[in-house]
Structure formats: structure tokens, C-alpha cells
PDB file of N, CA and C in Angstrom:
ATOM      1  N   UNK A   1     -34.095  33.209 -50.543  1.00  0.00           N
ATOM      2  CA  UNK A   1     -33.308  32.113 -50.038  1.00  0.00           C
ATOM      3  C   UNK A   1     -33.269  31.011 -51.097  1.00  0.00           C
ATOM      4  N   UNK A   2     -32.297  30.236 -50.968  1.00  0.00           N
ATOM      5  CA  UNK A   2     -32.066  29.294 -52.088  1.00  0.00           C
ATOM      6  C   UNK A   2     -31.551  27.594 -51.323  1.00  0.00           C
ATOM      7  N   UNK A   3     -32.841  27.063 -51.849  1.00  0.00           N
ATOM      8  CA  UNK A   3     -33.262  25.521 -51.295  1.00  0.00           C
ATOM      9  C   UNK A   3     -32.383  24.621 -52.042  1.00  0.00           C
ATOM     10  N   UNK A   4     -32.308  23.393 -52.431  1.00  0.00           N
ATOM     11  CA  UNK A   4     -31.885  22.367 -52.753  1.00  0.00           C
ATOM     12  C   UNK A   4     -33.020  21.658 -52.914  1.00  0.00           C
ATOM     13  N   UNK A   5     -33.630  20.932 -53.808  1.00  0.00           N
ATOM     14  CA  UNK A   5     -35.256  19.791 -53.652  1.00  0.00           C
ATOM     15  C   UNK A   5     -33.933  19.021 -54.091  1.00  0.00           C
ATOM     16  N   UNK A   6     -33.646  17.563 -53.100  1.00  0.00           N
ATOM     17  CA  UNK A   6     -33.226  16.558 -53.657  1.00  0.00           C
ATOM     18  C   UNK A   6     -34.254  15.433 -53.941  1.00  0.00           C
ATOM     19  N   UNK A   7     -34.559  14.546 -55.097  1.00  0.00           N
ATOM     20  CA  UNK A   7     -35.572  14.250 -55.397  1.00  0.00           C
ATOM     21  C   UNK A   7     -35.131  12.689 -55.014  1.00  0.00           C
ATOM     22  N   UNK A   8     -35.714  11.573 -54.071  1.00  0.00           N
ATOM     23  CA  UNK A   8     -35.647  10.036 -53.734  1.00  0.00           C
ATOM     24  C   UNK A   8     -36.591   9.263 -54.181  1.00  0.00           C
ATOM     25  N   UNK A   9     -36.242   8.213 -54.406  1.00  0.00           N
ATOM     26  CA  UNK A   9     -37.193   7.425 -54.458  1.00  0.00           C
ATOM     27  C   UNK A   9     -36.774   5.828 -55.037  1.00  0.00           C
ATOM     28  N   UNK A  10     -37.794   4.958 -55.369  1.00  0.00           N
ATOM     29  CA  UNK A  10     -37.619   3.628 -56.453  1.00  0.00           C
ATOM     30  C   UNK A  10     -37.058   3.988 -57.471  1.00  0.00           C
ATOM     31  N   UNK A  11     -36.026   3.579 -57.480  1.00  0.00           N
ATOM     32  CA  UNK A  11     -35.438   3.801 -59.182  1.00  0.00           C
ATOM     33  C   UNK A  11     -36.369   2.778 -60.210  1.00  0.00           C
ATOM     34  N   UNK A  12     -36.609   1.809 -59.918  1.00  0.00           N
ATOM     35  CA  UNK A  12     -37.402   0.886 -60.950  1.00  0.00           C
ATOM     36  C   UNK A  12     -38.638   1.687 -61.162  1.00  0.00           C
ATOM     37  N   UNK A  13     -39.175   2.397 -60.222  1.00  0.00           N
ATOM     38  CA  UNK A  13     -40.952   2.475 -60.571  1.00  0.00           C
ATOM     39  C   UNK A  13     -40.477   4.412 -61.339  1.00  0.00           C
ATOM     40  N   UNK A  14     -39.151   4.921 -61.781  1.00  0.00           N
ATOM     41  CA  UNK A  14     -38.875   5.913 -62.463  1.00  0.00           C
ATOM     42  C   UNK A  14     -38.776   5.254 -63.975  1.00  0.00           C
ATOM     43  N   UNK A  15     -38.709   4.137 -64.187  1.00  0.00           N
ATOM     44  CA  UNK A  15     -38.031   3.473 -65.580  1.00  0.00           C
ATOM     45  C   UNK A  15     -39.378   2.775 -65.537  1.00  0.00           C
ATOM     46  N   UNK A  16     -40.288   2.421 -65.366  1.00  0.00           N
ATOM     47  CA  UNK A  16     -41.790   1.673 -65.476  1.00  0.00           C
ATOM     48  C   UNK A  16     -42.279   2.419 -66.636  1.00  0.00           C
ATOM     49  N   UNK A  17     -42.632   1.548 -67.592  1.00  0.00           N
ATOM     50  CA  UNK A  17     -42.718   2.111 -69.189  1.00  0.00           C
ATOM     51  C   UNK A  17     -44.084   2.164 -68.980  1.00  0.00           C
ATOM     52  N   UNK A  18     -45.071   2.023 -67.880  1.00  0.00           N
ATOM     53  CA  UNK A  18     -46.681   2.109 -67.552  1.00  0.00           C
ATOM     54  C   UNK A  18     -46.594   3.651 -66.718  1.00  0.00           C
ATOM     55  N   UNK A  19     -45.921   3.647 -65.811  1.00  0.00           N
ATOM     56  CA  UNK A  19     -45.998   5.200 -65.174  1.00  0.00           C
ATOM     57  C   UNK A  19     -45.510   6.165 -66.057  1.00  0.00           C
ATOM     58  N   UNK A  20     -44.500   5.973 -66.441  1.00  0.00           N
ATOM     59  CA  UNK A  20     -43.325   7.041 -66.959  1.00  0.00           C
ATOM     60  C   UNK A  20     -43.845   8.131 -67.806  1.00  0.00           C
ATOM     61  N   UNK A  21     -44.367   7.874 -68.711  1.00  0.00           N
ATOM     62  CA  UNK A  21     -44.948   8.925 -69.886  1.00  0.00           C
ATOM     63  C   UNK A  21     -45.906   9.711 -69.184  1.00  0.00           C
ATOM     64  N   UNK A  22     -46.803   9.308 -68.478  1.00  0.00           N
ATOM     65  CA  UNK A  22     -47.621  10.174 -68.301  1.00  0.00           C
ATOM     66  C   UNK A  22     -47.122  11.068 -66.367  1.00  0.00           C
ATOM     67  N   UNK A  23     -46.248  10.427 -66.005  1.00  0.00           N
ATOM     68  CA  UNK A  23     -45.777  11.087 -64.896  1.00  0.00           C
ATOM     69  C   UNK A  23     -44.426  12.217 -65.456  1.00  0.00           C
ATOM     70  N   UNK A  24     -44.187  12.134 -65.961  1.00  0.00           N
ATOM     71  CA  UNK A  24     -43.189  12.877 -67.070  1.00  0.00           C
ATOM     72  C   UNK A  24     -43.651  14.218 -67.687  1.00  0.00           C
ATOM     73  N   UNK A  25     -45.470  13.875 -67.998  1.00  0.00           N
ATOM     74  CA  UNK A  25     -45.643  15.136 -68.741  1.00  0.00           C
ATOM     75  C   UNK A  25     -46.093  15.678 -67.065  1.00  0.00           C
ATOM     76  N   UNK A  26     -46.667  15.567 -66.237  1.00  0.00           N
ATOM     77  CA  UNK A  26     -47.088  16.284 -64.634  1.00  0.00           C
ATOM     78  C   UNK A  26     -45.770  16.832 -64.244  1.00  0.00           C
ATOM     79  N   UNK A  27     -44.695  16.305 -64.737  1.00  0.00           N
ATOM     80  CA  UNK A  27     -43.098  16.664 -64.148  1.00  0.00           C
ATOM     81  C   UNK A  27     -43.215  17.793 -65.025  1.00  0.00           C
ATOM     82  N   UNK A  28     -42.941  17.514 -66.078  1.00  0.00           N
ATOM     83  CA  UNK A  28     -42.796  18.942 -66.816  1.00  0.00           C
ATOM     84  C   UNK A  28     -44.004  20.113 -66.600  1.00  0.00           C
ATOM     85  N   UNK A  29     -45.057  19.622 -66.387  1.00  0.00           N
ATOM     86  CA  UNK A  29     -46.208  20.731 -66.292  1.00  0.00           C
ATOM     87  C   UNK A  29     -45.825  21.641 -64.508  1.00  0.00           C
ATOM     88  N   UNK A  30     -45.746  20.548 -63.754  1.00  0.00           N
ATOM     89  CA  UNK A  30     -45.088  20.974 -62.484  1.00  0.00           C
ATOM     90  C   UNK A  30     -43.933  21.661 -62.536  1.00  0.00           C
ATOM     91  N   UNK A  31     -42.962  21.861 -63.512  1.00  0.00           N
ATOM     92  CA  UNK A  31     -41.514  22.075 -63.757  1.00  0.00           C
ATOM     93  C   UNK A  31     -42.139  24.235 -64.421  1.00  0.00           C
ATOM     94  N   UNK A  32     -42.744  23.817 -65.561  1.00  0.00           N
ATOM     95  CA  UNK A  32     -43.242  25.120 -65.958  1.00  0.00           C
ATOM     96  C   UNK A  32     -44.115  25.854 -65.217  1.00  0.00           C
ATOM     97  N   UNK A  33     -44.537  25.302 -64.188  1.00  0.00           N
ATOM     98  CA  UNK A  33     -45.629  26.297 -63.586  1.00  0.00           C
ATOM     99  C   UNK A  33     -44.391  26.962 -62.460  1.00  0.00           C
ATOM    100  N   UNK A  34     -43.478  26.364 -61.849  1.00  0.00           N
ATOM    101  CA  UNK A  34     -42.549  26.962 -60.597  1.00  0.00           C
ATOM    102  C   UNK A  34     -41.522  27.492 -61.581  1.00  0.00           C
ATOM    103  N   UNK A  35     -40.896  27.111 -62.961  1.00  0.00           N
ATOM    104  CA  UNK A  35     -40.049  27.953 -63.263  1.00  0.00           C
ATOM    105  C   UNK A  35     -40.621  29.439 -64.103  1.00  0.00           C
ATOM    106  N   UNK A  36     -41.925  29.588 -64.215  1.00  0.00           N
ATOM    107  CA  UNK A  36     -41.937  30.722 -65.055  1.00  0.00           C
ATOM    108  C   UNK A  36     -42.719  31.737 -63.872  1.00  0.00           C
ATOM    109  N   UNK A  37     -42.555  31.182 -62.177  1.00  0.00           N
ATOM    110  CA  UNK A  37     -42.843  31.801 -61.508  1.00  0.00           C
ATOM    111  C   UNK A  37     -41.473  32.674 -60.694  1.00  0.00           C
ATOM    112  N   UNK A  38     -40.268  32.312 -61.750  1.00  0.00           N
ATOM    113  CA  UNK A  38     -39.266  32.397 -61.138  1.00  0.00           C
ATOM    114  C   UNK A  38     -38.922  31.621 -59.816  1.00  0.00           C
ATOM    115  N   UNK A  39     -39.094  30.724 -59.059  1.00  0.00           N
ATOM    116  CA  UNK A  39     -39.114  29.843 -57.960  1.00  0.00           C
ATOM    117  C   UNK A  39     -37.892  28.737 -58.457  1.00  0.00           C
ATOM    118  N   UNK A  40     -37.490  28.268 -59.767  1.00  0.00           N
ATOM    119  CA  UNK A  40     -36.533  27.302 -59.923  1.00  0.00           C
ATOM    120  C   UNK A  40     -35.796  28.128 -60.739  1.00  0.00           C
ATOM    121  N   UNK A  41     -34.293  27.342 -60.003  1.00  0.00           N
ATOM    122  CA  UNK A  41     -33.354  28.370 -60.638  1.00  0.00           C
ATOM    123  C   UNK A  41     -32.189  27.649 -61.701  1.00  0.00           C
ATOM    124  N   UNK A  42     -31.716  27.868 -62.821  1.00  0.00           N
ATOM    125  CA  UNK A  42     -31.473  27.160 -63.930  1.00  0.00           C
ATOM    126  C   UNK A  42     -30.295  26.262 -63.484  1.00  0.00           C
ATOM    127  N   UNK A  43     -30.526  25.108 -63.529  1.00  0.00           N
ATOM    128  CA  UNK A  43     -29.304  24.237 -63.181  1.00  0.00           C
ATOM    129  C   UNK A  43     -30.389  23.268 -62.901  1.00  0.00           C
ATOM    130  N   UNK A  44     -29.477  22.385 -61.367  1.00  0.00           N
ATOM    131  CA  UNK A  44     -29.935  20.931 -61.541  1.00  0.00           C
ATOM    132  C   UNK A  44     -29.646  19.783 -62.516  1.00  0.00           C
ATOM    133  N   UNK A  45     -30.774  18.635 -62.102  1.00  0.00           N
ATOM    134  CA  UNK A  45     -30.103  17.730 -62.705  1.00  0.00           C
ATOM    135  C   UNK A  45     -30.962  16.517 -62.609  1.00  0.00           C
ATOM    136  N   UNK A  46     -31.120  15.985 -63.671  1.00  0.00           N
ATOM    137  CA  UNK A  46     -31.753  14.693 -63.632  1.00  0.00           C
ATOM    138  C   UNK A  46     -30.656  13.570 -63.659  1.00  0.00           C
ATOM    139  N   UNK A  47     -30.401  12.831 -62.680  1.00  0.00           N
ATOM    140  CA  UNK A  47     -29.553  11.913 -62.589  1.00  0.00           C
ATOM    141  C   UNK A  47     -29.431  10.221 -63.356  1.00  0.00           C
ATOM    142  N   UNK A  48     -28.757   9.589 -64.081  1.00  0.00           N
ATOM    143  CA  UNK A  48     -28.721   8.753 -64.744  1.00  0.00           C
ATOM    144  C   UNK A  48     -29.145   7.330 -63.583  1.00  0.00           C
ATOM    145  N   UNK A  49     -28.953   5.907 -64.237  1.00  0.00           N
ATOM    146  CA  UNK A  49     -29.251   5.427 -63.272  1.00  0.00           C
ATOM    147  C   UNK A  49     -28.142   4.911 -61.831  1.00  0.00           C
ATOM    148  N   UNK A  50     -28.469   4.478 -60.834  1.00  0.00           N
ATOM    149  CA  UNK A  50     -27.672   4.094 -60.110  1.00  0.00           C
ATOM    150  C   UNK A  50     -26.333   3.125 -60.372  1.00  0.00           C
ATOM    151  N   UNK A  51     -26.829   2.456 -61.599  1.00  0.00           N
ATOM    152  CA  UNK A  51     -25.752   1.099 -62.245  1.00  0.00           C
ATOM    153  C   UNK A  51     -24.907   1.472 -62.228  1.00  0.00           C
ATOM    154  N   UNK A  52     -24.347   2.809 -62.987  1.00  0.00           N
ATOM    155  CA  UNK A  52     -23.518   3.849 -63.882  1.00  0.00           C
ATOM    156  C   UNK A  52     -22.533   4.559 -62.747  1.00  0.00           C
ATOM    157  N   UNK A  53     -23.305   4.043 -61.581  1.00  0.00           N
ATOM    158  CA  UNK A  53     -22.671   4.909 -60.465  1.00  0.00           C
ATOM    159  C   UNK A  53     -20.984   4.101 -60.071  1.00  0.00           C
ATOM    160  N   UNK A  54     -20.167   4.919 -59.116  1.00  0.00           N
ATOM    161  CA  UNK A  54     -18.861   4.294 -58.624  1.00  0.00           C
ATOM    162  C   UNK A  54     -18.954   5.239 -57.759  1.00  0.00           C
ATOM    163  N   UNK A  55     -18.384   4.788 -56.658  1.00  0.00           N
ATOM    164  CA  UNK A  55     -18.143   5.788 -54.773  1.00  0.00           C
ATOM    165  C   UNK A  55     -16.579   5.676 -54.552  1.00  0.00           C
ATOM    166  N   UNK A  56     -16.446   6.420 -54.346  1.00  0.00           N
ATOM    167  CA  UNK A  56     -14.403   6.654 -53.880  1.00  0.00           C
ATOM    168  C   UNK A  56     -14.825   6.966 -52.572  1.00  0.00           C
ATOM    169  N   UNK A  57     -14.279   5.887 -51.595  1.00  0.00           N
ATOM    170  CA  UNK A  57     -14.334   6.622 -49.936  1.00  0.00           C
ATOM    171  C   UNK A  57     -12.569   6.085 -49.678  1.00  0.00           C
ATOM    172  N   UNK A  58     -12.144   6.069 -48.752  1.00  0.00           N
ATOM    173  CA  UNK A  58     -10.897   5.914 -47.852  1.00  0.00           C
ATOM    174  C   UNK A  58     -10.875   4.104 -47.679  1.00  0.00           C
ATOM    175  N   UNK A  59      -9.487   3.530 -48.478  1.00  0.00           N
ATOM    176  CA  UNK A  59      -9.544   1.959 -48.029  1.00  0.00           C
ATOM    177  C   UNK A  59      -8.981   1.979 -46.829  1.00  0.00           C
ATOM    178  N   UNK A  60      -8.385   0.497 -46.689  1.00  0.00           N
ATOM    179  CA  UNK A  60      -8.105   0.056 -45.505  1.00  0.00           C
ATOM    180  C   UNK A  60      -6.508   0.818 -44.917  1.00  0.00           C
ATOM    181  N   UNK A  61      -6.038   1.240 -46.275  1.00  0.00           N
ATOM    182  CA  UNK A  61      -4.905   1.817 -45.419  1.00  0.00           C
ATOM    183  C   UNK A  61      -5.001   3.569 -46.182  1.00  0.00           C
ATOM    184  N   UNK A  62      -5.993   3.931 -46.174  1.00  0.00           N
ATOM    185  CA  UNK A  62      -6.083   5.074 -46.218  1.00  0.00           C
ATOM    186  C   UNK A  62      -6.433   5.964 -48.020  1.00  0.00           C
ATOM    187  N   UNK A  63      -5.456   4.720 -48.820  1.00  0.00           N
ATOM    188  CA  UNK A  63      -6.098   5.667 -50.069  1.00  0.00           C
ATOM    189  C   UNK A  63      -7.070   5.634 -50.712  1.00  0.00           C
ATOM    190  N   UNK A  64      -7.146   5.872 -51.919  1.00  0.00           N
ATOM    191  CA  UNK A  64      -9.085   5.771 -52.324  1.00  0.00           C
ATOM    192  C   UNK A  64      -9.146   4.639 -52.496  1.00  0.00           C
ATOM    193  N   UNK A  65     -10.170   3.713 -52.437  1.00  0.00           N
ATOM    194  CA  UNK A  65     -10.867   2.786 -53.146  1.00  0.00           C
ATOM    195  C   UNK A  65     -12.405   3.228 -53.613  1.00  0.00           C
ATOM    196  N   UNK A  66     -12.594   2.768 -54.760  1.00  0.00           N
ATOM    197  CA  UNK A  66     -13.499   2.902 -55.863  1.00  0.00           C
ATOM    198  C   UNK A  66     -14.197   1.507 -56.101  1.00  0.00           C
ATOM    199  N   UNK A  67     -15.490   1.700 -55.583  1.00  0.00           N
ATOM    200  CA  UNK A  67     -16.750   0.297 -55.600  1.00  0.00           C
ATOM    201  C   UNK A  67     -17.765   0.707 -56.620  1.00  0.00           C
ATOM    202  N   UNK A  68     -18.355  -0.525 -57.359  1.00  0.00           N
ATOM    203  CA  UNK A  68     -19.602   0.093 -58.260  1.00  0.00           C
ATOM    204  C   UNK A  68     -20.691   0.591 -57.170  1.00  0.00           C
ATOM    205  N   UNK A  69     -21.532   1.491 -58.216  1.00  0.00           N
ATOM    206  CA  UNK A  69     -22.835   1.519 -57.213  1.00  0.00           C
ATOM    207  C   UNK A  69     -22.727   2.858 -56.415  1.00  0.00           C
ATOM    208  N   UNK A  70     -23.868   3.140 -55.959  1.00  0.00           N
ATOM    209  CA  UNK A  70     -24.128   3.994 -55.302  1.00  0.00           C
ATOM    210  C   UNK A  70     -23.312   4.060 -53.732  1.00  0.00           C
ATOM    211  N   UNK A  71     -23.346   4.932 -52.367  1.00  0.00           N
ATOM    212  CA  UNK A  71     -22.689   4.647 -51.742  1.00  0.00           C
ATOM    213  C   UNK A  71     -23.042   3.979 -50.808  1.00  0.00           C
ATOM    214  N   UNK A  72     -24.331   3.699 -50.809  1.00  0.00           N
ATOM    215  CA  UNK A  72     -24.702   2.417 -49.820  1.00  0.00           C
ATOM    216  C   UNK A  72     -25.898   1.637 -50.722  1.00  0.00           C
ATOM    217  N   UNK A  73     -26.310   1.097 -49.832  1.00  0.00           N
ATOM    218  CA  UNK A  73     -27.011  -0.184 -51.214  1.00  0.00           C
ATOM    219  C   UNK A  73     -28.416  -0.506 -50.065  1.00  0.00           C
ATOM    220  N   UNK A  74     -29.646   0.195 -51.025  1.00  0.00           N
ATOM    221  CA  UNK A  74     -30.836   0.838 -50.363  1.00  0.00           C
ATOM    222  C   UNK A  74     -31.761   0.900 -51.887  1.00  0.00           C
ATOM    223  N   UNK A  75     -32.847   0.721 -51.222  1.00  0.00           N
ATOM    224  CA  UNK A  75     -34.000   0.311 -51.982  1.00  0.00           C
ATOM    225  C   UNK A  75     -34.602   1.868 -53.140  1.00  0.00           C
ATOM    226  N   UNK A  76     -34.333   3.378 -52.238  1.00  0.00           N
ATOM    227  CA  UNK A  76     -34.139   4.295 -52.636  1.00  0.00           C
ATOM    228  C   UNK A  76     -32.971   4.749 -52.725  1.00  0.00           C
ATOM    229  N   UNK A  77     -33.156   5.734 -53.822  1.00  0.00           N
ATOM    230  CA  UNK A  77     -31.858   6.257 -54.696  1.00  0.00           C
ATOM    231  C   UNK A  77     -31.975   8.005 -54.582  1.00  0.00           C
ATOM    232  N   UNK A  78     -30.974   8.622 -55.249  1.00  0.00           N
ATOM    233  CA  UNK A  78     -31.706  10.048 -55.495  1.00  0.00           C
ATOM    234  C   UNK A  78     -31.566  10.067 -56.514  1.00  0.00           C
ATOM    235  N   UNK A  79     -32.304  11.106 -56.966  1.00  0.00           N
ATOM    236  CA  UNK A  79     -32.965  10.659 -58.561  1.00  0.00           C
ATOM    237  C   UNK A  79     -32.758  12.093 -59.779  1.00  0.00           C
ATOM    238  N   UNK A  80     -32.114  12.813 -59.072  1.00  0.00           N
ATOM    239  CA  UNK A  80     -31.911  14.095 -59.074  1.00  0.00           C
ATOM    240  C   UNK A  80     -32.261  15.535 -58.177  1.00  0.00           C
ATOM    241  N   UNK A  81     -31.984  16.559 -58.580  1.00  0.00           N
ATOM    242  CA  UNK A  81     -31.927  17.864 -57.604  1.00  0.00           C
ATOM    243  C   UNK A  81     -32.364  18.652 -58.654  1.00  0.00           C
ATOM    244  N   UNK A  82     -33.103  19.569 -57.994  1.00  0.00           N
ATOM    245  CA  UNK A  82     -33.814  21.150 -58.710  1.00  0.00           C
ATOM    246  C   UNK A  82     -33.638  22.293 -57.314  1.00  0.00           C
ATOM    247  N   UNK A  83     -32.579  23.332 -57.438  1.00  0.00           N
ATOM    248  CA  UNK A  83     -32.511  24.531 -56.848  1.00  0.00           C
ATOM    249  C   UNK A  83     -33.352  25.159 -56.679  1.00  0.00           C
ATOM    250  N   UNK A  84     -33.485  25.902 -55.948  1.00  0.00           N
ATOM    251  CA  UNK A  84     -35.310  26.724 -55.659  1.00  0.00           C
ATOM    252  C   UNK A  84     -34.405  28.162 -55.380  1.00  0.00           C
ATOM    253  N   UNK A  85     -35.302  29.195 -55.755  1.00  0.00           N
ATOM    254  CA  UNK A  85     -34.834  30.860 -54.681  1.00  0.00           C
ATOM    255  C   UNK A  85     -36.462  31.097 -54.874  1.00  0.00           C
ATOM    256  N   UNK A  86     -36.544  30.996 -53.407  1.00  0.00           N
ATOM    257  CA  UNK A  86     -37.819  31.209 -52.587  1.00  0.00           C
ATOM    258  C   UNK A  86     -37.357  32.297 -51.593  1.00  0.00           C
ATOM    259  N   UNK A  87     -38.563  32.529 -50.802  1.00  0.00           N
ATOM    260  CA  UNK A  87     -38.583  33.466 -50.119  1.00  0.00           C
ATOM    261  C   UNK A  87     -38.645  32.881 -48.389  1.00  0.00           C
ATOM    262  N   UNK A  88     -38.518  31.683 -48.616  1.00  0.00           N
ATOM    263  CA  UNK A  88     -38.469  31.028 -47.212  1.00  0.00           C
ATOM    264  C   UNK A  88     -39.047  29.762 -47.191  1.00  0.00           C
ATOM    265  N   UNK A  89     -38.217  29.214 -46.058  1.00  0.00           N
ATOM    266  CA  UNK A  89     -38.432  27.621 -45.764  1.00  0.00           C
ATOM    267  C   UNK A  89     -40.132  27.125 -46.089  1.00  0.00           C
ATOM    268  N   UNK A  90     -40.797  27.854 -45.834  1.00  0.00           N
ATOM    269  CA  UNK A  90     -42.257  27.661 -45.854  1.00  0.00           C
ATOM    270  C   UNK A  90     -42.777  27.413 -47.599  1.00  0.00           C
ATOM    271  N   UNK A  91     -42.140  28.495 -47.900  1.00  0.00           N
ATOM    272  CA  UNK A  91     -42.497  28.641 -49.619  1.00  0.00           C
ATOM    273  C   UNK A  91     -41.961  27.515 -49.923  1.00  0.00           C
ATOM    274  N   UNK A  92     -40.531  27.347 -49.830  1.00  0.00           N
ATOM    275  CA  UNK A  92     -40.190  25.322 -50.436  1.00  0.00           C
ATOM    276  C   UNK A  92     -40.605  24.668 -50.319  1.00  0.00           C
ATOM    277  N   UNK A  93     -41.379  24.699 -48.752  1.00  0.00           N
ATOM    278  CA  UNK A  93     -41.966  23.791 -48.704  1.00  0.00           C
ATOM    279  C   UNK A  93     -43.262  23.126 -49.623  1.00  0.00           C
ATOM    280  N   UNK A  94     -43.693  24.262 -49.982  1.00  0.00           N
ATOM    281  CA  UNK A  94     -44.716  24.348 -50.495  1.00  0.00           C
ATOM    282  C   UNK A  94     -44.706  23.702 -52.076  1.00  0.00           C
ATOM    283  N   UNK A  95     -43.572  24.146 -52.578  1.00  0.00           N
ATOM    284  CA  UNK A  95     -42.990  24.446 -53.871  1.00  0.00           C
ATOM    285  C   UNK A  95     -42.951  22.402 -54.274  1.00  0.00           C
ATOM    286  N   UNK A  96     -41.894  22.249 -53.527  1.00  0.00           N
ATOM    287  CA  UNK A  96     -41.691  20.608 -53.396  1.00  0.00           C
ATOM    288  C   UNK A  96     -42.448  20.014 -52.647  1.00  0.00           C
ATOM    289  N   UNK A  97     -43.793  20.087 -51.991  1.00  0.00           N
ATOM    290  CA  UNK A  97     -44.908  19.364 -51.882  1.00  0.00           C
ATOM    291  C   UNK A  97     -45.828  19.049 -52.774  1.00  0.00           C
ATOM    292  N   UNK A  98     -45.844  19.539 -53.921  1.00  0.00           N
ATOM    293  CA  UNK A  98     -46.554  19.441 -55.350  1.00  0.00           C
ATOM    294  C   UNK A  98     -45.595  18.596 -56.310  1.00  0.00           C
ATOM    295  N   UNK A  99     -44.247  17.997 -55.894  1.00  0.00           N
ATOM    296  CA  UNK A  99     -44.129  16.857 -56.752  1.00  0.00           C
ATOM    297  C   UNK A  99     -44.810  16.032 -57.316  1.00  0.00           C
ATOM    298  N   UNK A 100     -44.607  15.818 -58.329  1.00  0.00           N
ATOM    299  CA  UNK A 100     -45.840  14.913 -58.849  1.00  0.00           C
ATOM    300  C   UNK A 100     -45.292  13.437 -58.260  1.00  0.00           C
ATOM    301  N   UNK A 101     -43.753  12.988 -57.984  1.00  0.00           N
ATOM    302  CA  UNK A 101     -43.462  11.572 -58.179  1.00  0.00           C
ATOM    303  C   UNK A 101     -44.469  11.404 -56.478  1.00  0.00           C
ATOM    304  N   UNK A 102     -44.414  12.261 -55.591  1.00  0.00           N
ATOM    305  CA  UNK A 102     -44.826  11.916 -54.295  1.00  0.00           C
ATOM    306  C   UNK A 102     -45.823  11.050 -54.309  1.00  0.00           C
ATOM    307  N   UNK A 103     -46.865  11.670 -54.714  1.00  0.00           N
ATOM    308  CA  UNK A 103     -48.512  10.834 -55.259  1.00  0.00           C
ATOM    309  C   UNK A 103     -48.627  10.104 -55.946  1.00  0.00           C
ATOM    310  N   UNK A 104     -47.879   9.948 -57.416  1.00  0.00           N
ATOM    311  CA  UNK A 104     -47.844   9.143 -58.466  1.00  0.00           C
ATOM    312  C   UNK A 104     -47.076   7.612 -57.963  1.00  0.00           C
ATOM    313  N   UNK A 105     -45.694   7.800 -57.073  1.00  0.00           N
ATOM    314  CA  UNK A 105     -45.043   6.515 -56.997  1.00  0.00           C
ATOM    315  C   UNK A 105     -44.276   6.767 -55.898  1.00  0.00           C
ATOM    316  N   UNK A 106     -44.656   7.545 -54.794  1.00  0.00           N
ATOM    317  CA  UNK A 106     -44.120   7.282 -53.914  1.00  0.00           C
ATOM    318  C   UNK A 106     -42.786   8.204 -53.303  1.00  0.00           C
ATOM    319  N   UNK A 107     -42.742   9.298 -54.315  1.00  0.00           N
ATOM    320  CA  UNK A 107     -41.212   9.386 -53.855  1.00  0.00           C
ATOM    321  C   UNK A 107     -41.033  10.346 -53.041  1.00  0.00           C
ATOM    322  N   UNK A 108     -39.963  11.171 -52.189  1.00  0.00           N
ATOM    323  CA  UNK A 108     -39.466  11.702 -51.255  1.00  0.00           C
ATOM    324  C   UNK A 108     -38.996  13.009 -51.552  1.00  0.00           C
ATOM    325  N   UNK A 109     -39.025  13.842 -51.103  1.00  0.00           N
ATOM    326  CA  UNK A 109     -37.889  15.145 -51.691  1.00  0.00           C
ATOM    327  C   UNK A 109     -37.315  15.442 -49.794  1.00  0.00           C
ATOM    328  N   UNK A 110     -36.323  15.760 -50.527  1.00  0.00           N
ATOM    329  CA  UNK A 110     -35.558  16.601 -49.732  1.00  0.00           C
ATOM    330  C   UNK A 110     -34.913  17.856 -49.795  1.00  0.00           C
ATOM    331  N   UNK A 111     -35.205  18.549 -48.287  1.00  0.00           N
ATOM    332  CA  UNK A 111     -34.998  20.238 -48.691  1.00  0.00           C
ATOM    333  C   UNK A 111     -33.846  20.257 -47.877  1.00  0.00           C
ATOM    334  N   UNK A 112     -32.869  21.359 -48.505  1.00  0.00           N
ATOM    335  CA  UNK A 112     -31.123  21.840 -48.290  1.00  0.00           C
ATOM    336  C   UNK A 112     -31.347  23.373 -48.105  1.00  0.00           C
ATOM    337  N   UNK A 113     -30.913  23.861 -47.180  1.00  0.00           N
ATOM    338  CA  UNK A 113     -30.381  25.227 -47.954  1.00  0.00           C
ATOM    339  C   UNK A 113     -29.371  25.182 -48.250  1.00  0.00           C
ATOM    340  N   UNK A 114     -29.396  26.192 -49.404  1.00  0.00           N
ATOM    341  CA  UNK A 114     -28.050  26.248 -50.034  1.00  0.00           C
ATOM    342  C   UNK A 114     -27.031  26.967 -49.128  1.00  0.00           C
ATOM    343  N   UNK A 115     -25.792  26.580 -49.257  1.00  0.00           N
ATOM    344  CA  UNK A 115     -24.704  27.109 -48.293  1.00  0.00           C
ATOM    345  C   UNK A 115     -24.141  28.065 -48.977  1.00  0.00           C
ATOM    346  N   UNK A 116     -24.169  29.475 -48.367  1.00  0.00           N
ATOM    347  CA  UNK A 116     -23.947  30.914 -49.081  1.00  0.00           C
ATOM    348  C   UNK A 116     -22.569  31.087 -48.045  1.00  0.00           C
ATOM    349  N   UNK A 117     -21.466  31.244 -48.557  1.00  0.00           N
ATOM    350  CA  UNK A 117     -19.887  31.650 -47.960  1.00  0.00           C
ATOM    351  C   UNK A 117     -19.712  33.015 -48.140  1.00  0.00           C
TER     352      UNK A 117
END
């Protein structure tokens, strides 16, 4: 089966030049231990920051309008996504409970399955 980890959290305490380096190398050590178990699957994405962002939803009379910023305006962000093919909800779980940002600063994951048509 194939998960979605969407990764949330403080965008400021991801750019903290005191956490960062050394939560970075646990990301990558965490990153090589699930991908050479085959568990992450090549793609994903580390996402830039929220600033950079623009949202297109429906204006007032229906066509797009385009605002800076993310699409609502919240203290957490997502911070990127890593695909999983696991063998079940349980195993993801497992997989994205060993984030390092969880313990280190707080942050959130969220699990998707992927939508197979």
C-alpha cells in the first residue's frame, strides 16, 4: 500500500540556524534507514518557504483570484511530503512515528493513502 507522510509544523523553528544542522543530519539518517529498506518511494518533496507561496481559489464573481501566502494563515505550515509503499496502515504508522522533527521541534505528520484509479 502506498501512504502519503505529509510533514507540518513551525516553519521558523525549520530555518533556526541552532536546530537545523543537527536535525537535518537525524532527517537524513532517518531518510536512509526507511529508504534502503525499500519503505520510501522516490519522489516527494521538500517544500520552499511559505512567503514564496500564492493560492488561486474562486473570487467574488466566480473567476480566479490569486492572494500571497499559503491558503489560510496558521501558525503551522506543511513542510513537505515523502510517499511510503508499506504493507499497511500500521507499518506507516510506524514508519512516520520516527520523524525526527516530532521530538526535536514539535512537528506533525500526516498519513494519506494514496488514491489508486
Amino acid at each position: 500500500m502506498r501512504y502519503v507522510m505529509i510533514l507540518l509544523g513551525e516553519e521558523s523553528k525549520w530555518f533556526d540556524p541552532d536546530l537545523a544542522p543537527g536535525l537535518m543530519e537525524e532527517v537524513g539518517t532517518w531518510w536512509q534507514k526507511w529508504f534502503d529498506a525499500g519503505k520510501i518511494v522516490q519522489g516527494g518533496a521538500e517544500l520552499g518557504p511559505s512567503s514564496g507561496a500564492k493560492t488561486i481559489g474562486a473570487g467574488q464573481d466566480g473567476t480566479p483570484q490569486v492572494t500571497d501566502g499559503p491558503y489560510v494563515e496558521l501558525k503551522e505550515v506543511v513542510g513537505g511530503f515523502i510517499l511510503l509503499d508499506v504493507d499497511d496502515l500500521d507499518e506507516a504508522v510506524a514508519v512516520a512515528s520516527g520523524w525526527p522533527g516530532i521530538a526535536a521541534i514539535g512537528d506533525r505528520v500526516e498519513l494519506r493513502p494514496e488514491m489508486i484509479r
